[in-house]
PDB file of N, CA and C in Angstrom:
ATOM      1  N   UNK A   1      44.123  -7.474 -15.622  1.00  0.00           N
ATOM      2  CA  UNK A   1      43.735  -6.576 -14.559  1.00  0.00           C
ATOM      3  C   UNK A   1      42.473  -5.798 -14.927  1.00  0.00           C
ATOM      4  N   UNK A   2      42.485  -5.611 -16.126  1.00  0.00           N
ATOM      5  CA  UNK A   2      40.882  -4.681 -16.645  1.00  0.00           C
ATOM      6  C   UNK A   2      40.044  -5.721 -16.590  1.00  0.00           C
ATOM      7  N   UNK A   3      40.213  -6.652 -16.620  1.00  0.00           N
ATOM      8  CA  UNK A   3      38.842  -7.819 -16.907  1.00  0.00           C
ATOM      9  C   UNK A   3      38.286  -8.124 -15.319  1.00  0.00           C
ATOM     10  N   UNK A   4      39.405  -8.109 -14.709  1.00  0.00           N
ATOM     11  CA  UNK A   4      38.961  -8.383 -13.564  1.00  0.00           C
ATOM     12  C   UNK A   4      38.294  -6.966 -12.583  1.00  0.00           C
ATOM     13  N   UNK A   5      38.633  -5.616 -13.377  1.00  0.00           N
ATOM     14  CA  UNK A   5      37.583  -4.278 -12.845  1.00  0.00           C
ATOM     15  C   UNK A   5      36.422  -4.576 -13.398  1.00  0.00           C
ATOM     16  N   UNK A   6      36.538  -4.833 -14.590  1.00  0.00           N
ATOM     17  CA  UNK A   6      35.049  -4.914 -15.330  1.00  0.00           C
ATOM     18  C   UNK A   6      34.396  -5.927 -14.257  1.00  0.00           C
ATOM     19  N   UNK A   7      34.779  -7.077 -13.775  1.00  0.00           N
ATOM     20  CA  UNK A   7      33.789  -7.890 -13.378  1.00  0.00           C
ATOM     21  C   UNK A   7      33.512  -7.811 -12.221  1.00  0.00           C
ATOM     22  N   UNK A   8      34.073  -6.734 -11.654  1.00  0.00           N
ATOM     23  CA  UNK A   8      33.890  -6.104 -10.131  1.00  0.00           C
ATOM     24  C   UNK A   8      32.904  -5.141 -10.221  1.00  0.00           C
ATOM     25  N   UNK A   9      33.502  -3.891 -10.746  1.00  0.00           N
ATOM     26  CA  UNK A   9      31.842  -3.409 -11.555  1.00  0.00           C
ATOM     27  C   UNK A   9      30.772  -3.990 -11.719  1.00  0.00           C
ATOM     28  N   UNK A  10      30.784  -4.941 -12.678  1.00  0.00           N
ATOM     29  CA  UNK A  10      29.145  -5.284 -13.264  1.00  0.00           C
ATOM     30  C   UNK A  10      28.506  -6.320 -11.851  1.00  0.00           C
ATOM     31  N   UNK A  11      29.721  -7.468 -11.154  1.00  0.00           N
ATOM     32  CA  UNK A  11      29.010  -7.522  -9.989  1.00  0.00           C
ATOM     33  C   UNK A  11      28.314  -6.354  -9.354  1.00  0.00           C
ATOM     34  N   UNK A  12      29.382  -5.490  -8.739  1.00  0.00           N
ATOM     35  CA  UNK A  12      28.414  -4.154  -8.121  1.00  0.00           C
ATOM     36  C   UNK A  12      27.086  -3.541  -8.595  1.00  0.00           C
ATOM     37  N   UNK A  13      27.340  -3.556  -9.890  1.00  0.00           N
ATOM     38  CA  UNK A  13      25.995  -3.147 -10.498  1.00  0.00           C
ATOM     39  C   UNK A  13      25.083  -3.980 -10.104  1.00  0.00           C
ATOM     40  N   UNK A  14      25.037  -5.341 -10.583  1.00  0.00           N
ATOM     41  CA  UNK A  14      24.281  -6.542 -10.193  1.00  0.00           C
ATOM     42  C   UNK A  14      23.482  -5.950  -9.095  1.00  0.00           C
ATOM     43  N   UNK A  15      24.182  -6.107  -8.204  1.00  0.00           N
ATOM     44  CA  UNK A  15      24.297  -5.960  -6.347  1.00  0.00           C
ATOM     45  C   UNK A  15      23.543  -5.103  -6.338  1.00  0.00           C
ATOM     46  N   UNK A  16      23.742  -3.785  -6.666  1.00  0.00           N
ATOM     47  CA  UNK A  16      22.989  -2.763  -6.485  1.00  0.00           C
ATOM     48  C   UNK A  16      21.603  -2.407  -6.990  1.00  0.00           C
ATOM     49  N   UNK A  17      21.596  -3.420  -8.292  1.00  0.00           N
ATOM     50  CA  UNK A  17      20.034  -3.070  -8.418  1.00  0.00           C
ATOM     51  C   UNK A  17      19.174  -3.705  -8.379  1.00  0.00           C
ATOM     52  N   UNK A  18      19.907  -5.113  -7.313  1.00  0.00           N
ATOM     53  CA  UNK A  18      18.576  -5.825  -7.095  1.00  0.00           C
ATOM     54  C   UNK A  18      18.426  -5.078  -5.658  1.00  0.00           C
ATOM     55  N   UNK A  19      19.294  -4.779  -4.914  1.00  0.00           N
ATOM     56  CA  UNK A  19      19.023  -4.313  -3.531  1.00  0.00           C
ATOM     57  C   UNK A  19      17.830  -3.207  -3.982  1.00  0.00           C
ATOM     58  N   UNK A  20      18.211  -2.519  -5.305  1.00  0.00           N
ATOM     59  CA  UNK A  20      17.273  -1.070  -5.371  1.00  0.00           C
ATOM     60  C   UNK A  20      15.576  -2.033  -5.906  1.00  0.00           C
ATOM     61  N   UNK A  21      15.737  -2.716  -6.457  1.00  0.00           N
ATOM     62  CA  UNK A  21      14.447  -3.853  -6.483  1.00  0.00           C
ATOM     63  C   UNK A  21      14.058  -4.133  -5.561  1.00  0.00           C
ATOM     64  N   UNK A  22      14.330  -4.528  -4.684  1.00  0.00           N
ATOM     65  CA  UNK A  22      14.207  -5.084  -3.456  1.00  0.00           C
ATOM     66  C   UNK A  22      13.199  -3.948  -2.423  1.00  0.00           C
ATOM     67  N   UNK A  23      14.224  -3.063  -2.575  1.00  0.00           N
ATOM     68  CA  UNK A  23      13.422  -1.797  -1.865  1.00  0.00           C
ATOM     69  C   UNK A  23      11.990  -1.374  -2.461  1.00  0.00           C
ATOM     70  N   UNK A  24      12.237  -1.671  -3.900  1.00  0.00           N
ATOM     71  CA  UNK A  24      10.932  -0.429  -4.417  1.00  0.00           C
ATOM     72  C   UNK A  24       9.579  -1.704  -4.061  1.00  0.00           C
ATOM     73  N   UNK A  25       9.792  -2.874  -4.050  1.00  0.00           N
ATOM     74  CA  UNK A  25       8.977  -4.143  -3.983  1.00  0.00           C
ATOM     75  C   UNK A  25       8.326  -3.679  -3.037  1.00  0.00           C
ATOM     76  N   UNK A  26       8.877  -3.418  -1.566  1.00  0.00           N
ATOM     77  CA  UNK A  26       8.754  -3.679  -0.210  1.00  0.00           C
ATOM     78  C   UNK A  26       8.345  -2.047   0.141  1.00  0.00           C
ATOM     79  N   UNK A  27       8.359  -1.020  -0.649  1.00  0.00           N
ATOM     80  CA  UNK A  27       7.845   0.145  -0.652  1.00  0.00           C
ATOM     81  C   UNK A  27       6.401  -0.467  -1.049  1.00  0.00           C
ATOM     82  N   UNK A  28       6.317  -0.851  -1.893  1.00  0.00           N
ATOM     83  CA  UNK A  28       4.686  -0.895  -2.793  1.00  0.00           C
ATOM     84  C   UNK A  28       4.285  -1.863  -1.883  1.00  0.00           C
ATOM     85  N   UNK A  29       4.905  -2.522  -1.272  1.00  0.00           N
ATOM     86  CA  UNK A  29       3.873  -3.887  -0.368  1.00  0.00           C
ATOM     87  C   UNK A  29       3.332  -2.762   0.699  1.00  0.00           C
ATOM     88  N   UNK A  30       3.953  -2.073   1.104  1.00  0.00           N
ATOM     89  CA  UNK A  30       3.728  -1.299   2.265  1.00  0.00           C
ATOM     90  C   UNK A  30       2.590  -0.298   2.191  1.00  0.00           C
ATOM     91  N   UNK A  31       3.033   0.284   1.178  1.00  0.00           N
ATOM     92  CA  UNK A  31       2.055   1.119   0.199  1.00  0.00           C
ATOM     93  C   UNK A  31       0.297   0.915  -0.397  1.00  0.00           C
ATOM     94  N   UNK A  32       0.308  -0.657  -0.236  1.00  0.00           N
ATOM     95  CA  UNK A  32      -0.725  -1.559  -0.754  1.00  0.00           C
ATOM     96  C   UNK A  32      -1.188  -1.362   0.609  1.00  0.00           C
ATOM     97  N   UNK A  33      -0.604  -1.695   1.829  1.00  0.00           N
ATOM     98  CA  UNK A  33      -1.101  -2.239   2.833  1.00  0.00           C
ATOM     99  C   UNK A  33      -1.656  -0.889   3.871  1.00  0.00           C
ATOM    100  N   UNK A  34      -1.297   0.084   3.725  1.00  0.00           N
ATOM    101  CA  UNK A  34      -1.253   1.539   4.362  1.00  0.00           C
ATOM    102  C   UNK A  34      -2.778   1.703   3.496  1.00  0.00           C
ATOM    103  N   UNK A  35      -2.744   1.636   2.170  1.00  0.00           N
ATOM    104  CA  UNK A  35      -3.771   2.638   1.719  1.00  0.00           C
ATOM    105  C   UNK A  35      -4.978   1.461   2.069  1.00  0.00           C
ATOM    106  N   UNK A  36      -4.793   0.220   1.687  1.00  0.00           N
ATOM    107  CA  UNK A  36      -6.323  -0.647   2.082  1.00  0.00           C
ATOM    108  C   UNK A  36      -6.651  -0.572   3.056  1.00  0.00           C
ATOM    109  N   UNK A  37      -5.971  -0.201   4.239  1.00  0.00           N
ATOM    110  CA  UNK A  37      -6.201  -0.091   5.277  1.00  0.00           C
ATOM    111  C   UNK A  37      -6.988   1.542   6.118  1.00  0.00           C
ATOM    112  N   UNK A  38      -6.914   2.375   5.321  1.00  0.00           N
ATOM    113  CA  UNK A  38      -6.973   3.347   5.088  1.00  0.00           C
ATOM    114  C   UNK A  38      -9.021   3.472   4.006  1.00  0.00           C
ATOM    115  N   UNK A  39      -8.665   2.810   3.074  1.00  0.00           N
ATOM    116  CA  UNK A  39      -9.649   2.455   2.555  1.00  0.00           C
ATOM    117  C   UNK A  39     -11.132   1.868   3.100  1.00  0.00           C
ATOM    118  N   UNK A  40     -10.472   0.801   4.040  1.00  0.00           N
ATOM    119  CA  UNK A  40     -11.725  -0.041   5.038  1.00  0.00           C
ATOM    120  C   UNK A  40     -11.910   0.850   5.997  1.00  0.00           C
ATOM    121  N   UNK A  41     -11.242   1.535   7.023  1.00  0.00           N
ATOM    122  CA  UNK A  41     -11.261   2.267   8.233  1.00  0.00           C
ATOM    123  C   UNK A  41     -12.305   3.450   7.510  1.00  0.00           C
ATOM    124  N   UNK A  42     -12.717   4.408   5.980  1.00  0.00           N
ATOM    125  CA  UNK A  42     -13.352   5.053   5.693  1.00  0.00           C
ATOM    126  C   UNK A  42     -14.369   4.662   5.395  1.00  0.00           C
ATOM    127  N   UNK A  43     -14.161   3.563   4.848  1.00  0.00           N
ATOM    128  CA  UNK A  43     -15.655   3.192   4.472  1.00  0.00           C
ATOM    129  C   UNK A  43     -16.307   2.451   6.034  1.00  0.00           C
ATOM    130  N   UNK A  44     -16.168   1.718   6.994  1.00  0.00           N
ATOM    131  CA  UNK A  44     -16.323   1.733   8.428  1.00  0.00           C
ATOM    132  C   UNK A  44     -16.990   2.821   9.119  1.00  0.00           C
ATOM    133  N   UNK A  45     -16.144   3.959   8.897  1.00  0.00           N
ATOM    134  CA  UNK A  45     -16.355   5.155   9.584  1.00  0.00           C
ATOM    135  C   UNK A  45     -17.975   5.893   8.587  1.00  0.00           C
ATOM    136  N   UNK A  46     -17.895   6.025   7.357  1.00  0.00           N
ATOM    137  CA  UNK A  46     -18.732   6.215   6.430  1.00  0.00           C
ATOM    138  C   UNK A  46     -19.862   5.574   6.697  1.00  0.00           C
ATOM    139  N   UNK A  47     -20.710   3.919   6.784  1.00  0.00           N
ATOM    140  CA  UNK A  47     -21.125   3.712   7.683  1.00  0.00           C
ATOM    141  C   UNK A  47     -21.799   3.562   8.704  1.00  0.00           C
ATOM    142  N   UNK A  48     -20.854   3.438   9.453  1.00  0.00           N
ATOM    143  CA  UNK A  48     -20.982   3.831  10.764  1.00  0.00           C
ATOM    144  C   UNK A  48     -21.874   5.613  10.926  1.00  0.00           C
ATOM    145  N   UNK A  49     -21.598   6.605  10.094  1.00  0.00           N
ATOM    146  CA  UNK A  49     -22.018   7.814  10.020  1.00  0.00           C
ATOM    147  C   UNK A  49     -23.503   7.502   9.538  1.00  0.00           C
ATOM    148  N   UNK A  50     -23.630   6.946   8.695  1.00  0.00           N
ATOM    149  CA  UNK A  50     -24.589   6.585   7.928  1.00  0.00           C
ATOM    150  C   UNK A  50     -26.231   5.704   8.518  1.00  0.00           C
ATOM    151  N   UNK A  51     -25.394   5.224   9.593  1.00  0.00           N
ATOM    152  CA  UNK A  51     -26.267   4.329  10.638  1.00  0.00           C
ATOM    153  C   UNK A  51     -27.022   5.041  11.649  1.00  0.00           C
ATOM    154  N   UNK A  52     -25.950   6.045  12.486  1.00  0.00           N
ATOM    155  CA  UNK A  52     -26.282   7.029  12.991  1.00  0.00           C
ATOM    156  C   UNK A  52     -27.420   7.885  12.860  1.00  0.00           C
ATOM    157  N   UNK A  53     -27.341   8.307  11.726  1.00  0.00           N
ATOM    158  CA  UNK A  53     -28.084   9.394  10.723  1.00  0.00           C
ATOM    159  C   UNK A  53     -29.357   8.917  10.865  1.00  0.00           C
ATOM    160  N   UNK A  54     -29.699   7.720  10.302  1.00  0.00           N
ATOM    161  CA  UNK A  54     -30.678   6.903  10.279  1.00  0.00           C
ATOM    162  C   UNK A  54     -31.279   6.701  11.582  1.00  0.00           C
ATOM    163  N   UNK A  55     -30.688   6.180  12.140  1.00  0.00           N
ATOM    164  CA  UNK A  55     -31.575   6.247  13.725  1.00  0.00           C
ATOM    165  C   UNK A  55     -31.598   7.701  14.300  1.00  0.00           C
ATOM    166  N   UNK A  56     -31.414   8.517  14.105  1.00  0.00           N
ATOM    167  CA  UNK A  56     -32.045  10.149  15.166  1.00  0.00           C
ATOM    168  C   UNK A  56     -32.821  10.411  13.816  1.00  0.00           C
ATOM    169  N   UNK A  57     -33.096   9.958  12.815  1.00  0.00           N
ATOM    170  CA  UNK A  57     -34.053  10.606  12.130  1.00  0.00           C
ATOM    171  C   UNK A  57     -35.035   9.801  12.168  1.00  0.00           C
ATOM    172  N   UNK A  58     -35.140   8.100  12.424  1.00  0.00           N
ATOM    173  CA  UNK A  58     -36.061   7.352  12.841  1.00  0.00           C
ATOM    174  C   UNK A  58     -36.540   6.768  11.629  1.00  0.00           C
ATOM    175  N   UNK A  59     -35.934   6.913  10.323  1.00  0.00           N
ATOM    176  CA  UNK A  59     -35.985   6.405   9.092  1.00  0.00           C
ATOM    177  C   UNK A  59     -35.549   4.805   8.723  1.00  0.00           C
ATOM    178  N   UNK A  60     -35.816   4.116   8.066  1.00  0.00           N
ATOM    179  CA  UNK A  60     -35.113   2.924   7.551  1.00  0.00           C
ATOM    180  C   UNK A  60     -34.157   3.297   6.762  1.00  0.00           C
ATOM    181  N   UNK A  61     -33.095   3.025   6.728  1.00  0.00           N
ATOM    182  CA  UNK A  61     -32.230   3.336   5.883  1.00  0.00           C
ATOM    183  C   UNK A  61     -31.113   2.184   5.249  1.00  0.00           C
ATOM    184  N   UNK A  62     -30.999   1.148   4.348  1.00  0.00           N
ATOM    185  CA  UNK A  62     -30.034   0.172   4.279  1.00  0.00           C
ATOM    186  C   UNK A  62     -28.979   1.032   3.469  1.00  0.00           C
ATOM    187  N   UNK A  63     -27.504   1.159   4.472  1.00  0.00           N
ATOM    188  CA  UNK A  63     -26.581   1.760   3.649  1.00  0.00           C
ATOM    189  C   UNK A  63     -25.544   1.166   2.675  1.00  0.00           C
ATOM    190  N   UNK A  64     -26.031   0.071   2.144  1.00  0.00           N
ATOM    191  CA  UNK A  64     -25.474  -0.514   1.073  1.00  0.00           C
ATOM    192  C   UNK A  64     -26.258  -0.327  -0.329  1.00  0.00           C
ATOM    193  N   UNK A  65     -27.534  -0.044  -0.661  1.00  0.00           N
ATOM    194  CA  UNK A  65     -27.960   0.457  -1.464  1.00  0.00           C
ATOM    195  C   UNK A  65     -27.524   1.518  -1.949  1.00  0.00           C
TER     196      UNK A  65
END
């Protein structure tokens, strides 16, 4: 009867920390995908500001230099 708690346990354990794997994976995918996205939309906007600038001042300006 103890052998068979123990192996109910350590299943559960099992169980439980791949589910908690599982989660932290699919946190960081999300996490990856929020901030690059986040990343391009500033530098876009940055830019885009940058382009602006350049034409009402009537300057050449390449904003990748």
């Amino acid at each position: 009867m103890a052998m068979l708690l123990v192996m109910v346990v350590d299943g559960l354990s099992l169980f439980v920390s791949t589910v908690w794997s599982l989660q932290e994976r699919r946190f960081s995918s999300t996490f990856e995908a929020v901030s690059s996205a986040a990343v391009s939309l500033t530098m876009a906007l940055v830019v885009c500001f940058l382009s602006i600038q350049s034409h009402s001042r009537g300057d050449m300006f390449l904003p990748f230099v």
